[in-house]
Each structure stands twice: as C-alpha cells, then as structure tokens.
N, C-alpha and C. Protein backbone atom coordinates (compact mmCIF):
# COMPACT_ATOMS: atom_id res chain seq x y z
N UNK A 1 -14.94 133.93 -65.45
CA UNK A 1 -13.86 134.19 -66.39
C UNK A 1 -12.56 133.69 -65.84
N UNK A 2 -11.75 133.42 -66.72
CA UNK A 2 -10.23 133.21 -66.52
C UNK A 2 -9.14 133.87 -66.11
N UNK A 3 -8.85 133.94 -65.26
CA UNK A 3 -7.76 135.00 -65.24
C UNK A 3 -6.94 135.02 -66.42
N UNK A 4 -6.63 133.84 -66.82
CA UNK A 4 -5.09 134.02 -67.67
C UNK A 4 -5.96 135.03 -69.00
N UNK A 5 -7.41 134.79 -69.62
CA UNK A 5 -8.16 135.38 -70.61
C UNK A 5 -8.11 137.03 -69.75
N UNK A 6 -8.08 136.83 -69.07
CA UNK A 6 -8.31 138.59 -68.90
C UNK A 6 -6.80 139.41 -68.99
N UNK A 7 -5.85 138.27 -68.49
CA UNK A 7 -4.59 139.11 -69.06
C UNK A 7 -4.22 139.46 -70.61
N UNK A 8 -4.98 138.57 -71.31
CA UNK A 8 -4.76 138.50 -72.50
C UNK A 8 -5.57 139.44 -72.86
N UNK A 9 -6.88 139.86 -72.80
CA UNK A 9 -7.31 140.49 -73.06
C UNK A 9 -7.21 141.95 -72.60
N UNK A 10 -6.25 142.34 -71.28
CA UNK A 10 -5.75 143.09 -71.48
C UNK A 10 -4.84 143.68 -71.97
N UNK A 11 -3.85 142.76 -72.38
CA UNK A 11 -2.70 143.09 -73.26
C UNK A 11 -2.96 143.41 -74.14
N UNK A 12 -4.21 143.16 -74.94
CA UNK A 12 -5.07 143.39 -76.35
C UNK A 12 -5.05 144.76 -76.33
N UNK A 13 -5.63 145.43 -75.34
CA UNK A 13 -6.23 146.54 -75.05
C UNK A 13 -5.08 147.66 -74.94
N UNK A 14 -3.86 147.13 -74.57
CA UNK A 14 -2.86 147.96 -74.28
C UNK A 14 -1.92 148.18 -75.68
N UNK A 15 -1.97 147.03 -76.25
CA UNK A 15 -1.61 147.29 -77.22
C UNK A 15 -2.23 147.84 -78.64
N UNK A 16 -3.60 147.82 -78.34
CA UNK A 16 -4.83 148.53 -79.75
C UNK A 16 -4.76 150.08 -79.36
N UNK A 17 -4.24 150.73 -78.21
CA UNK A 17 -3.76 152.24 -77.57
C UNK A 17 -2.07 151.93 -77.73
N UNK A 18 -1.68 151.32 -78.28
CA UNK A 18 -0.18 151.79 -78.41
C UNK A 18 0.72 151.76 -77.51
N UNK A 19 0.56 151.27 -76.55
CA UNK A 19 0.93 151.05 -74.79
C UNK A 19 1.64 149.49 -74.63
N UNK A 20 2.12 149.74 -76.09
CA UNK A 20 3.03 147.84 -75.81
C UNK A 20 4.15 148.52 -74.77
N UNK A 21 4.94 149.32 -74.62
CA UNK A 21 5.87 149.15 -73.65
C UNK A 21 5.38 149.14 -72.21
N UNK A 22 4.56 149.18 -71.84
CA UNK A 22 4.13 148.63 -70.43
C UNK A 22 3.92 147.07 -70.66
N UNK A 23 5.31 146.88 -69.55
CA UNK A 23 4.76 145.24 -69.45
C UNK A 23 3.92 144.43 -68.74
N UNK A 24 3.01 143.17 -69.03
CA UNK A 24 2.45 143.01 -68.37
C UNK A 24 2.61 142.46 -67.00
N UNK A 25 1.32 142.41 -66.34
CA UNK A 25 2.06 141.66 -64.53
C UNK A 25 1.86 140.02 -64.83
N UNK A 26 3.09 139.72 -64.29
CA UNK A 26 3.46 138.41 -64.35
C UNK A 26 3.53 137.52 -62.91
N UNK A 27 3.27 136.61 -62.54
CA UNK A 27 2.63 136.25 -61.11
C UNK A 27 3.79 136.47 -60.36
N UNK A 28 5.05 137.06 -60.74
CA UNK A 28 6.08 137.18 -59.86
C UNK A 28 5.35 138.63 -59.08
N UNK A 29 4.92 139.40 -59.80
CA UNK A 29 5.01 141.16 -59.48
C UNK A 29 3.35 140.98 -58.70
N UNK A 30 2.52 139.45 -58.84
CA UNK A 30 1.28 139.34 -57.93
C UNK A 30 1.69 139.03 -56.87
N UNK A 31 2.58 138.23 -56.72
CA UNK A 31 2.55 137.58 -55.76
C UNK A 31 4.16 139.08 -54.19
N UNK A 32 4.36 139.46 -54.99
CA UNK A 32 5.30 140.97 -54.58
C UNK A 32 4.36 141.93 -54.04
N UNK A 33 2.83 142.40 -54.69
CA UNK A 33 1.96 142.79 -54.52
C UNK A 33 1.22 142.61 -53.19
N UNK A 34 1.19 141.04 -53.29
CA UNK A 34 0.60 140.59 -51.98
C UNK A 34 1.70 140.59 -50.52
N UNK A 35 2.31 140.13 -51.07
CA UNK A 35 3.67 140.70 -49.87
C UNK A 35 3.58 141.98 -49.63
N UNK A 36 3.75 143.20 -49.99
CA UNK A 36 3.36 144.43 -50.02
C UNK A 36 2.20 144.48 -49.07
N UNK A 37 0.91 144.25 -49.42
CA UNK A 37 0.17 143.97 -48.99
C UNK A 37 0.14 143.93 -47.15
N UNK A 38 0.41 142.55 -47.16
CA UNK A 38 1.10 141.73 -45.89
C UNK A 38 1.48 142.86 -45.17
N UNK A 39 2.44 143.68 -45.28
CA UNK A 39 3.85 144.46 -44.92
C UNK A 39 2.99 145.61 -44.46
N UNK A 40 2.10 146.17 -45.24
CA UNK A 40 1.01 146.97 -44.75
C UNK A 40 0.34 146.98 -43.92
N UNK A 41 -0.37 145.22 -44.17
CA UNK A 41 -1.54 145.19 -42.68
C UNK A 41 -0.56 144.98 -41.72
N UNK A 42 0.62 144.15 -41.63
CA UNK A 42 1.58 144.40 -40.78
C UNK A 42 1.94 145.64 -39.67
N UNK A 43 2.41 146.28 -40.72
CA UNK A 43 3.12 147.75 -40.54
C UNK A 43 1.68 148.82 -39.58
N UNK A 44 0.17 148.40 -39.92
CA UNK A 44 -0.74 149.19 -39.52
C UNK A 44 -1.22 148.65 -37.75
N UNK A 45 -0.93 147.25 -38.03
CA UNK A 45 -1.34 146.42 -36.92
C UNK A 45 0.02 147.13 -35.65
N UNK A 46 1.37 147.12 -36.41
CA UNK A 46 2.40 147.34 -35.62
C UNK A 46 1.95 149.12 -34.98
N UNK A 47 1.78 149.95 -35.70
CA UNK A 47 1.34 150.86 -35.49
C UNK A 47 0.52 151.41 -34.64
N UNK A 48 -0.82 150.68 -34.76
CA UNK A 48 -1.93 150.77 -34.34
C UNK A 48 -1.58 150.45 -32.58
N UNK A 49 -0.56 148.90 -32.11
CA UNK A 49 -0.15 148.99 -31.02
C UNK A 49 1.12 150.21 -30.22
N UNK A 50 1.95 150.48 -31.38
CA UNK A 50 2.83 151.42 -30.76
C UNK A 50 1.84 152.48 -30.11
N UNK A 51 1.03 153.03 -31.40
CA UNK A 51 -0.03 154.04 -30.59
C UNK A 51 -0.78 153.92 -29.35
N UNK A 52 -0.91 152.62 -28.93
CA UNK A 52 -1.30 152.43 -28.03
C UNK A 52 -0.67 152.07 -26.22
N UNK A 53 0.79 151.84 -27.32
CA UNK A 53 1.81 151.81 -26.12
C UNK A 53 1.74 153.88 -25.78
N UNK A 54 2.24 153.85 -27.01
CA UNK A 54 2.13 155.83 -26.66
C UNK A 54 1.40 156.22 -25.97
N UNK A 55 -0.18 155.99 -25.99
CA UNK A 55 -1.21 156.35 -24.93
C UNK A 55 -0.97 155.87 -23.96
N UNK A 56 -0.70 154.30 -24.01
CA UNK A 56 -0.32 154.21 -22.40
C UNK A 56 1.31 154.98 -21.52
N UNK A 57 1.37 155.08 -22.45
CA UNK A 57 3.35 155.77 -21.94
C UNK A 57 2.85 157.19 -21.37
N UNK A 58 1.85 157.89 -22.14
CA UNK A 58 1.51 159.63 -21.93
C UNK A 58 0.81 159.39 -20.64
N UNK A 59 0.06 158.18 -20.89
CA UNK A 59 -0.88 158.44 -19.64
C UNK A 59 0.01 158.20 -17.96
N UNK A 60 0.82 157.10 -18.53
CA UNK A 60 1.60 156.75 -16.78
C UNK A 60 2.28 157.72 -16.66
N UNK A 61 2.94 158.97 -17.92
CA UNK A 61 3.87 159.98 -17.42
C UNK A 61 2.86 160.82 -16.97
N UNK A 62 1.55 161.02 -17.36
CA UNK A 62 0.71 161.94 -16.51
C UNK A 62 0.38 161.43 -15.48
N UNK A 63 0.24 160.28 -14.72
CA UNK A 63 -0.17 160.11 -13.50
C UNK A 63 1.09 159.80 -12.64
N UNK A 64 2.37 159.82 -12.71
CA UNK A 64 3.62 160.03 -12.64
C UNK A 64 3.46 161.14 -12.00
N UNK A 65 3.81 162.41 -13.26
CA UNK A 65 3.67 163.81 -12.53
C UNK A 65 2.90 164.17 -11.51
N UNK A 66 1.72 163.65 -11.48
CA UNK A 66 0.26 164.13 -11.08
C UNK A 66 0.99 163.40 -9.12
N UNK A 67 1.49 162.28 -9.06
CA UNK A 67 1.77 161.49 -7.75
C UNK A 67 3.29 162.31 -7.57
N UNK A 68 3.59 162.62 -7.99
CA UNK A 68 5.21 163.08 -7.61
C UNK A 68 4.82 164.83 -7.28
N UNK A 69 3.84 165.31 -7.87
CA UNK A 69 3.40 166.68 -7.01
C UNK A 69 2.73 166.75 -6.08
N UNK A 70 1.69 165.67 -6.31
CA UNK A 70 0.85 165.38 -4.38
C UNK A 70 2.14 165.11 -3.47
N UNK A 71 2.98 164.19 -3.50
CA UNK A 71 4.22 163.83 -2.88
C UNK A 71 4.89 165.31 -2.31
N UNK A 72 4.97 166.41 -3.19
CA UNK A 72 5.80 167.35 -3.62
C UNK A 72 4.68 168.06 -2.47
N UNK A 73 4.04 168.35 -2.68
CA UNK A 73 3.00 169.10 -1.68
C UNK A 73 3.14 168.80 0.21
N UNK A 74 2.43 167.24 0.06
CA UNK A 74 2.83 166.81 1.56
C UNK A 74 3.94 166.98 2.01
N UNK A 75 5.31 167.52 1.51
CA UNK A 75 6.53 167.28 2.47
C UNK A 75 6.65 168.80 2.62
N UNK A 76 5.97 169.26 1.28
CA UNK A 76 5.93 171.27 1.96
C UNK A 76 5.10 171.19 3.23
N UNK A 77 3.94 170.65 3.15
CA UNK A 77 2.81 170.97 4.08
C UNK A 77 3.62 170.06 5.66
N UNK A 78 4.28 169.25 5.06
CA UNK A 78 5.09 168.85 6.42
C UNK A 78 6.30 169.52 6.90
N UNK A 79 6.74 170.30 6.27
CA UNK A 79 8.14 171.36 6.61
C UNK A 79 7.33 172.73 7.17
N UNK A 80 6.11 172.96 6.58
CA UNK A 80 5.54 173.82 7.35
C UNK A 80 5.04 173.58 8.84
N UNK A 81 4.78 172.25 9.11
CA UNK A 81 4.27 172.05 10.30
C UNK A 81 5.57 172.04 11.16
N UNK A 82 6.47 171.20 10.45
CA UNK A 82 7.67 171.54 11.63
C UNK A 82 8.23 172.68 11.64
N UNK A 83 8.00 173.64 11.03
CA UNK A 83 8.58 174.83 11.00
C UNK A 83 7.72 175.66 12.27
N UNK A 84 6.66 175.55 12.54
CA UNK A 84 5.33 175.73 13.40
C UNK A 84 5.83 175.05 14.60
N UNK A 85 6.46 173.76 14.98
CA UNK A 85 6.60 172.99 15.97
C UNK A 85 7.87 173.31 16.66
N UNK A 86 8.80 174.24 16.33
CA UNK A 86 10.07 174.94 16.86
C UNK A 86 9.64 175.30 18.47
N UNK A 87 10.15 174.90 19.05
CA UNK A 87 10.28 175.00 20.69
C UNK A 87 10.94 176.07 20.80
N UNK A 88 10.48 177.13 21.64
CA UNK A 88 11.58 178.37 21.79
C UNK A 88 12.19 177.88 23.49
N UNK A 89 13.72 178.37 23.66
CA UNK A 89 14.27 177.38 24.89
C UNK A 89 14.24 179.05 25.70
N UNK A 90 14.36 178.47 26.67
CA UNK A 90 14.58 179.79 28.08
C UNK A 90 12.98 180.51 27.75
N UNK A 91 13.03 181.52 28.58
CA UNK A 91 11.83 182.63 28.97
C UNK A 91 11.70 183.18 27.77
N UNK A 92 10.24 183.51 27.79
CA UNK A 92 9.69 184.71 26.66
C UNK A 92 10.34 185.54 26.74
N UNK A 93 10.22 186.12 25.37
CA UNK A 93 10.98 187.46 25.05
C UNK A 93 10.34 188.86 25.66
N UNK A 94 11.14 189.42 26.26
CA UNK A 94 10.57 190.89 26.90
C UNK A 94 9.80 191.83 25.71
N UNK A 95 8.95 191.97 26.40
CA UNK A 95 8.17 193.44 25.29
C UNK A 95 8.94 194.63 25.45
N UNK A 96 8.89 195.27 26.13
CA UNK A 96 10.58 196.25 26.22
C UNK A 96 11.07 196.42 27.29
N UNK A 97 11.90 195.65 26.64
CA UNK A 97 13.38 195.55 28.01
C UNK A 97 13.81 196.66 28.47
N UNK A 98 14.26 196.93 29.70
CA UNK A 98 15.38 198.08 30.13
C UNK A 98 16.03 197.67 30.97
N UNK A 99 17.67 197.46 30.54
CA UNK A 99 18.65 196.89 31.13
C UNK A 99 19.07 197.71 31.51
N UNK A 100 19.67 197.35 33.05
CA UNK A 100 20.60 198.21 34.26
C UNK A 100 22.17 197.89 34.03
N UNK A 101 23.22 197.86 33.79
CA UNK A 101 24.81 197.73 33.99
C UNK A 101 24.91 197.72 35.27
N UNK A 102 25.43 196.72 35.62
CA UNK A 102 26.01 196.21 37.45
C UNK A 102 27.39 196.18 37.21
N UNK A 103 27.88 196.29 35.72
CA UNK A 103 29.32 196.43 35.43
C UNK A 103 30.23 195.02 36.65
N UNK A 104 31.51 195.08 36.59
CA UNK A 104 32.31 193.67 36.79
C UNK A 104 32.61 193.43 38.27
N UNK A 105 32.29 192.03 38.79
CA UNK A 105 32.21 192.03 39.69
C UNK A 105 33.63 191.00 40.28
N UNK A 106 35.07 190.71 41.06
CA UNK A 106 35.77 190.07 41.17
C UNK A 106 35.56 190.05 42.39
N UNK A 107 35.66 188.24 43.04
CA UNK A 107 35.55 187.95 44.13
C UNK A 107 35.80 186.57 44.05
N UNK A 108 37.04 186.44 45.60
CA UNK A 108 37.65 185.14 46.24
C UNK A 108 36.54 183.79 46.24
N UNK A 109 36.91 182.85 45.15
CA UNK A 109 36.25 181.68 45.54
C UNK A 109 36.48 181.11 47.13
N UNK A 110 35.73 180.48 47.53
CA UNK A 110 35.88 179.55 48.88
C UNK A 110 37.11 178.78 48.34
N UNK A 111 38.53 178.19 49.71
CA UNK A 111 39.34 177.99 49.35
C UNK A 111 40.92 178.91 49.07
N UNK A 112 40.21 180.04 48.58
CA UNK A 112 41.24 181.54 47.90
C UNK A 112 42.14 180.82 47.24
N UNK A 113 41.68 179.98 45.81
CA UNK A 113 42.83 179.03 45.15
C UNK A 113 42.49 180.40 43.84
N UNK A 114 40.66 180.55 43.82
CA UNK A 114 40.54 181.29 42.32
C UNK A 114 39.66 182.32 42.58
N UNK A 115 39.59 182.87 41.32
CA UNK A 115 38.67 184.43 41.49
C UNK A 115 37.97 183.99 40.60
N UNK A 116 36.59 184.60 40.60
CA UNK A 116 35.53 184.30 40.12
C UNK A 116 35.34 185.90 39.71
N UNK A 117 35.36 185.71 38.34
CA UNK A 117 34.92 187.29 37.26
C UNK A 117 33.98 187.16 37.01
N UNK A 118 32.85 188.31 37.03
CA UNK A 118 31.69 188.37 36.66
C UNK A 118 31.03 189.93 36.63
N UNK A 119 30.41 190.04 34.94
CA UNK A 119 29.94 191.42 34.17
C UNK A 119 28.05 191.14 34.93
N UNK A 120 27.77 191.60 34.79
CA UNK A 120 26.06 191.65 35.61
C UNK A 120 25.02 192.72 34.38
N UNK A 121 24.15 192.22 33.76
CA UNK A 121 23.35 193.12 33.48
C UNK A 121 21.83 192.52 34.24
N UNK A 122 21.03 193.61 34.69
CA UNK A 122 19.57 192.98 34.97
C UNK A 122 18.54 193.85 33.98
N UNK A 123 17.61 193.05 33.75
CA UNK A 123 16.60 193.02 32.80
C UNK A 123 15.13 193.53 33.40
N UNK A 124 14.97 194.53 33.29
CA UNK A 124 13.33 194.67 33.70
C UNK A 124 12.50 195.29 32.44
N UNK A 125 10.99 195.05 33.16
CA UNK A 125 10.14 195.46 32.25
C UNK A 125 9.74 196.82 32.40
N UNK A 126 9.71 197.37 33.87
CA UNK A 126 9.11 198.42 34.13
C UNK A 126 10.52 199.18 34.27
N UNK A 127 10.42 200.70 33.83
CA UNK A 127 10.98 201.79 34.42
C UNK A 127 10.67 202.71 35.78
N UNK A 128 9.96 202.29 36.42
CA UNK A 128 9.67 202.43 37.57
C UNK A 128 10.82 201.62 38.56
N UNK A 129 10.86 200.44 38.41
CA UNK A 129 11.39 199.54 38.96
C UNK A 129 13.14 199.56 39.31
N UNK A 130 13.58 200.09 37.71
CA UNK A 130 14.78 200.13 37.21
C UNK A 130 15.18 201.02 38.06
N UNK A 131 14.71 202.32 38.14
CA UNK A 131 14.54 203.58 39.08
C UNK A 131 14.99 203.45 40.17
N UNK A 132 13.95 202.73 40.82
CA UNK A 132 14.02 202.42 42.01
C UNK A 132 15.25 201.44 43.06
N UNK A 133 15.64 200.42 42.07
CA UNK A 133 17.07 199.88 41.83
C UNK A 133 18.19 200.79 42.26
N UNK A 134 17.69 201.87 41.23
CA UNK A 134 19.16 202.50 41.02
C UNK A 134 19.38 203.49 42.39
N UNK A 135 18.50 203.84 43.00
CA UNK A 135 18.49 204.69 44.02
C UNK A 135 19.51 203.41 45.19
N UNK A 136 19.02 202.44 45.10
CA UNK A 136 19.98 201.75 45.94
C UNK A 136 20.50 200.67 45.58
N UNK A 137 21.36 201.10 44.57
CA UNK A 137 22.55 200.12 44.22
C UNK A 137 23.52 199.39 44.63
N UNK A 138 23.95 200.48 45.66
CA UNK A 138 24.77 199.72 46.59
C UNK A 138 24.37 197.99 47.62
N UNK A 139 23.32 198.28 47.80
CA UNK A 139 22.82 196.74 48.58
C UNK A 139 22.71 196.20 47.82
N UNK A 140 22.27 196.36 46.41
CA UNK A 140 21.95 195.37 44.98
C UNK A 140 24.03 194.44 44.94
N UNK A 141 24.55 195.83 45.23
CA UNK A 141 25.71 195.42 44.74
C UNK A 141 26.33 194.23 46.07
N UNK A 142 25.92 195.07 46.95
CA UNK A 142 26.62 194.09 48.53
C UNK A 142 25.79 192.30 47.94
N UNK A 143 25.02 192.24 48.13
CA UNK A 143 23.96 191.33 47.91
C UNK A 143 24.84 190.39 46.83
N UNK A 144 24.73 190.82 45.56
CA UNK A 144 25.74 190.17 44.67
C UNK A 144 27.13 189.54 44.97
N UNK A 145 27.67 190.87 45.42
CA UNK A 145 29.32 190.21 46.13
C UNK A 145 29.15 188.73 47.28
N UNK A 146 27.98 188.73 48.24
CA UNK A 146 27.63 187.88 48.62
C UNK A 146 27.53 187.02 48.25
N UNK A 147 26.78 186.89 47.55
CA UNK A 147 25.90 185.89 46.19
C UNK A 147 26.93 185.10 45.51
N UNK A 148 28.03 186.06 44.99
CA UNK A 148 29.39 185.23 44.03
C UNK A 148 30.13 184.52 45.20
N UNK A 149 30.63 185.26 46.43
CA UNK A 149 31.40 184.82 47.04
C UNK A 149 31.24 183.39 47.61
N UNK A 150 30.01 183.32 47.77
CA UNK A 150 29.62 182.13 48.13
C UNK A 150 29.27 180.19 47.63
N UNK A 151 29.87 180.73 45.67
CA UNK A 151 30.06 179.96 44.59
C UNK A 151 31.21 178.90 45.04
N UNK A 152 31.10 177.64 45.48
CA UNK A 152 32.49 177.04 45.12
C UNK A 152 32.99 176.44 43.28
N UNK A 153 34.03 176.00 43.78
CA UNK A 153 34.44 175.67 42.20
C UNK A 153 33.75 174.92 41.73
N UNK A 154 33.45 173.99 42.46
CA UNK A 154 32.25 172.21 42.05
C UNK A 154 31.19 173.17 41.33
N UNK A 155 30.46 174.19 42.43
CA UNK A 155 29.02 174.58 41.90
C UNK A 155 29.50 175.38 40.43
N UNK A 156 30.49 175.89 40.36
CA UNK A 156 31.37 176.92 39.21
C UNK A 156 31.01 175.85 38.22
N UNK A 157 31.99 174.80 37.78
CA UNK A 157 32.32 173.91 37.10
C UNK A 157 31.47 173.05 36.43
N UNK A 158 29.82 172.88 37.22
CA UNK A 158 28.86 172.44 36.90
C UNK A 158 27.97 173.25 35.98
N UNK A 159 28.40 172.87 35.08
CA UNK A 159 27.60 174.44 33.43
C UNK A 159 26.02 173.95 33.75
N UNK A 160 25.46 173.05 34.49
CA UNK A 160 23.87 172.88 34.82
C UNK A 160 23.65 173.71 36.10
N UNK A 161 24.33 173.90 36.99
CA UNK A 161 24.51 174.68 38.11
C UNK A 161 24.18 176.29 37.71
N UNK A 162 24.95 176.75 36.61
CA UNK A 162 24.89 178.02 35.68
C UNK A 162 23.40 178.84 36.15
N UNK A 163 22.35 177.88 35.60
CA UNK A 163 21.15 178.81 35.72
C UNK A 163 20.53 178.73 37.34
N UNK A 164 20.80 177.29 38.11
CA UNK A 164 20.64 177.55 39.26
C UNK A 164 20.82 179.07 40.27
N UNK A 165 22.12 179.29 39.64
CA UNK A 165 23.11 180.82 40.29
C UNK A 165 22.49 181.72 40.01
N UNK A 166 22.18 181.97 38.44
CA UNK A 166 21.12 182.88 38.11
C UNK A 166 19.66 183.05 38.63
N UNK A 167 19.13 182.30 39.16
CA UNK A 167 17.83 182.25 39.63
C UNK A 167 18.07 182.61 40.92
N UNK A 168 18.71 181.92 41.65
CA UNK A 168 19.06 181.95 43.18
C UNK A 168 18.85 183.46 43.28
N UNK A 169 19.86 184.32 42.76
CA UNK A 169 20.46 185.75 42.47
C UNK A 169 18.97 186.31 42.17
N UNK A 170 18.31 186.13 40.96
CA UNK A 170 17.45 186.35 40.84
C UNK A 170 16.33 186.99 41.71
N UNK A 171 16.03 185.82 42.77
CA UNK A 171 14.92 185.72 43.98
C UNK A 171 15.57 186.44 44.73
N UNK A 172 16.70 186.89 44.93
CA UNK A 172 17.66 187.77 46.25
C UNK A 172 17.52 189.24 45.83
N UNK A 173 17.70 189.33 44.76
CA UNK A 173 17.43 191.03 44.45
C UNK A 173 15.81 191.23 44.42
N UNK A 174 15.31 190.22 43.97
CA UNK A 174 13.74 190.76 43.52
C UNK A 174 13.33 190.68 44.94
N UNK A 175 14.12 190.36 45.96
CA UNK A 175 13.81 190.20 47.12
C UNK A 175 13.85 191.89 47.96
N UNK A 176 14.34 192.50 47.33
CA UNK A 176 14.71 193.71 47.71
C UNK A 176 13.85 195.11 47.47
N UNK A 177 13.01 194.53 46.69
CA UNK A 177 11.62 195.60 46.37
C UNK A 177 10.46 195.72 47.07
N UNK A 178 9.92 196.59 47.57
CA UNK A 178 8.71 196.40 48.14
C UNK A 178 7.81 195.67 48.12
N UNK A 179 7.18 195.08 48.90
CA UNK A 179 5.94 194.22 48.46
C UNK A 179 4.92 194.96 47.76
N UNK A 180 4.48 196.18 47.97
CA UNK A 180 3.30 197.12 47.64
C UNK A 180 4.69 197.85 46.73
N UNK A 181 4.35 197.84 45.82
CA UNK A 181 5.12 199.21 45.23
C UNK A 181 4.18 199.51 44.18
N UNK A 182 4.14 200.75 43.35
CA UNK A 182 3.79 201.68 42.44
C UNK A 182 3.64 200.46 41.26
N UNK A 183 4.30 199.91 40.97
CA UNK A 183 4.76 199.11 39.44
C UNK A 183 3.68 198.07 39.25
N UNK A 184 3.28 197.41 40.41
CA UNK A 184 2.38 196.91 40.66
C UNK A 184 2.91 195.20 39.98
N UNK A 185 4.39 195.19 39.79
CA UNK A 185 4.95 193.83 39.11
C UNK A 185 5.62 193.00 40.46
N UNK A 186 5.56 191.97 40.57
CA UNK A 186 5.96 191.21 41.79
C UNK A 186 7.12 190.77 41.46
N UNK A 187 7.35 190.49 40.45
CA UNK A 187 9.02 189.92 39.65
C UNK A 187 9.38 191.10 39.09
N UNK A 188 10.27 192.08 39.64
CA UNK A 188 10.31 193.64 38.96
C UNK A 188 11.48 192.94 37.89
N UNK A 189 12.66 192.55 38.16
CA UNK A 189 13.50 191.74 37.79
C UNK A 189 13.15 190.45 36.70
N UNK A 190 13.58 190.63 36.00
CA UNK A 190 12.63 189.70 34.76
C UNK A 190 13.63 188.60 34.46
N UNK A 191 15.20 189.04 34.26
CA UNK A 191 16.48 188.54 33.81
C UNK A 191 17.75 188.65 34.58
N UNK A 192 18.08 187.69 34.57
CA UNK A 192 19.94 188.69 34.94
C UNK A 192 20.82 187.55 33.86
N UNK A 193 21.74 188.56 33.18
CA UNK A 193 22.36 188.18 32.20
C UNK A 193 23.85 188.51 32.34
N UNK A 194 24.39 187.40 32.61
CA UNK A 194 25.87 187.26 32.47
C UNK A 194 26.60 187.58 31.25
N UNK A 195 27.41 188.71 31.11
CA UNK A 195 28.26 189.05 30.16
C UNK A 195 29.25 188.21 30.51
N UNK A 196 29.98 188.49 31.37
CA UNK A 196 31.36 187.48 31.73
C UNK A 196 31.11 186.55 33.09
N UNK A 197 31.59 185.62 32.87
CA UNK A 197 31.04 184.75 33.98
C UNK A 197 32.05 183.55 33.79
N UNK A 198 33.27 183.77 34.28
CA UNK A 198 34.58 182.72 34.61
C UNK A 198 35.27 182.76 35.75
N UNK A 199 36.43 181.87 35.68
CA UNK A 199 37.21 182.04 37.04
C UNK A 199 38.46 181.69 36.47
N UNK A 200 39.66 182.40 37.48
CA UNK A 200 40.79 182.61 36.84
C UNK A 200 41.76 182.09 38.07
C-alpha cells in the first residue's frame, strides 16, 4: 500500500466520526517525530552511560573510603607501638619509697671564692635500713660535708658531672652499713635526691 492512500484513507475515517478538526500529520510533524525519536535513543544512550559513570563514581568513593580507613588504622596501630616504645630515663621507680631529710648542707668550695648549698634527701626501700641510718646520722652527715667540700667549681659547673657526685655520695654512705645486716639489701640506699644543689 501507499502511504499517501492510507493518509487519505484515514482522513476518510476521521471525518465519517466527525473528527474533521484533528488535523492530519503532514511530513513536517513525521519527520519532528523522528527527531523526537533520535533525542530519545540519544537521551537513553546518554543515560545509560551517566549511570555507568555513577557506578563507577560509587564504586571508587567506596574503595576510597575502604583505603583511607586501612590507612586510618595503620597510623593508630603505629602510635600505639610508639606509645609502647617510650624509654623511661634514670632508675626504676621505687615500690615504696621511704625518704630520710639530711635537710641543708653549706660548705667552702676549694679556693674559698664560693659556697656550695645543698638540701639532701636519701631514698630507701627498706625501713630497717632507714632506722638504722638514723641511729647514726651524724657520720652520714660528716661523710657528706666531706663529700661537698671536696667539689671544685669545674666539677660544680659540669651539669654531666651532676650525677657523677650523686653516685660517688651514693657508694660512700651505702658504704656505711654492715655487710651482714638484718635487711638483707646490699644497696640499702636506693637514691639521693638533691632538693637544692647551687653555689653562691
């Protein structure tokens, strides 16, 4: 059949129902149709890739997140290890301390240019020990006055020298306890801790 016969024959039809005011399609409104058309498979094709950009966009933001929390994990699990790797500086901490007061000690540097001030606490573990100290304080104390007097300014002045003095001191009093005693500790003396420790 003809196309142009079938328009005609539909116009027949539209008009034997009374339907003359519908006009008919004229190859302008076919050929508009097919553009339409076009614009569609267009518009579905365009679509069909956005959606597919979308899936790919959801998916890299999920494997995004997914690498930026493993990331997020290892630098916890690495702040924990260095948190673990903290060096503690000087001697262990006493399980319970009992500190003696030797209270302030002033004495002539070599020279007699300066005086050397110094507060004394000692640190033990045992109360036995402390005790025993205290019964003879006085040589603890002679011993010390010794001990400072014998500081020059050089050894003063040298802040690395500092713990040398302390130790020295150290071995001189712990030197003063029995070998056999009750306490049964060979270092009765654990610390000695400078409150004041200058020269004037």
């Amino acid at each position: 059949m003809n196309p142009d016969t079938e328009k005609s024959g539909f116009i027949q039809v539209l008009k034997k129902y009374r339907m003359s005011d519908v006009s008919p399609i004229d190859d302008r409104q076919e050929t508009s149709m097919k553009d339409n058309l076009q614009v569609i498979s267009i518009n579905r094709k365009a679509f069909r890739s956005a959606d597919k950009v979308a899936k790919k966009g959801i998916a890299l933001f999920l494997l995004l997140t997914a690498l930026f929390s493993f990331v997020s994990s290892l630098n916890a699990a690495e702040e924990e290890v260095e948190e673990i790797r903290v060096i503690r500086e000087g001697p262990p901490p006493l399980e319970d301390p009992q500190y003696l007061d030797l209270g302030t000690f002033v004495v002539n540097m070599p020279g007699d240019k300066y005086f050397l001030k110094s507060s004394i606490q000692l640190a033990f573990e045992n109360s036995a020990a402390k005790e025993w100290l205290l019964t003879r304080l006085p040589i603890a104390k002679d011993l010390i006055i010794t001990h400072l007097n014998s500081i020059t300014v050089e050894q003063f002045d040298d802040t690395k020298r500092r713990a040398v003095i302390k130790n020295d001191l150290q071995i001189r009093l712990n030197s003063l306890f029995p070998n056999k005693a009750v306490w049964e500790d060979s270092v009765p003396i654990r610390r000695i801790l400078f409150l004041e420790f200058y020269r004037q």
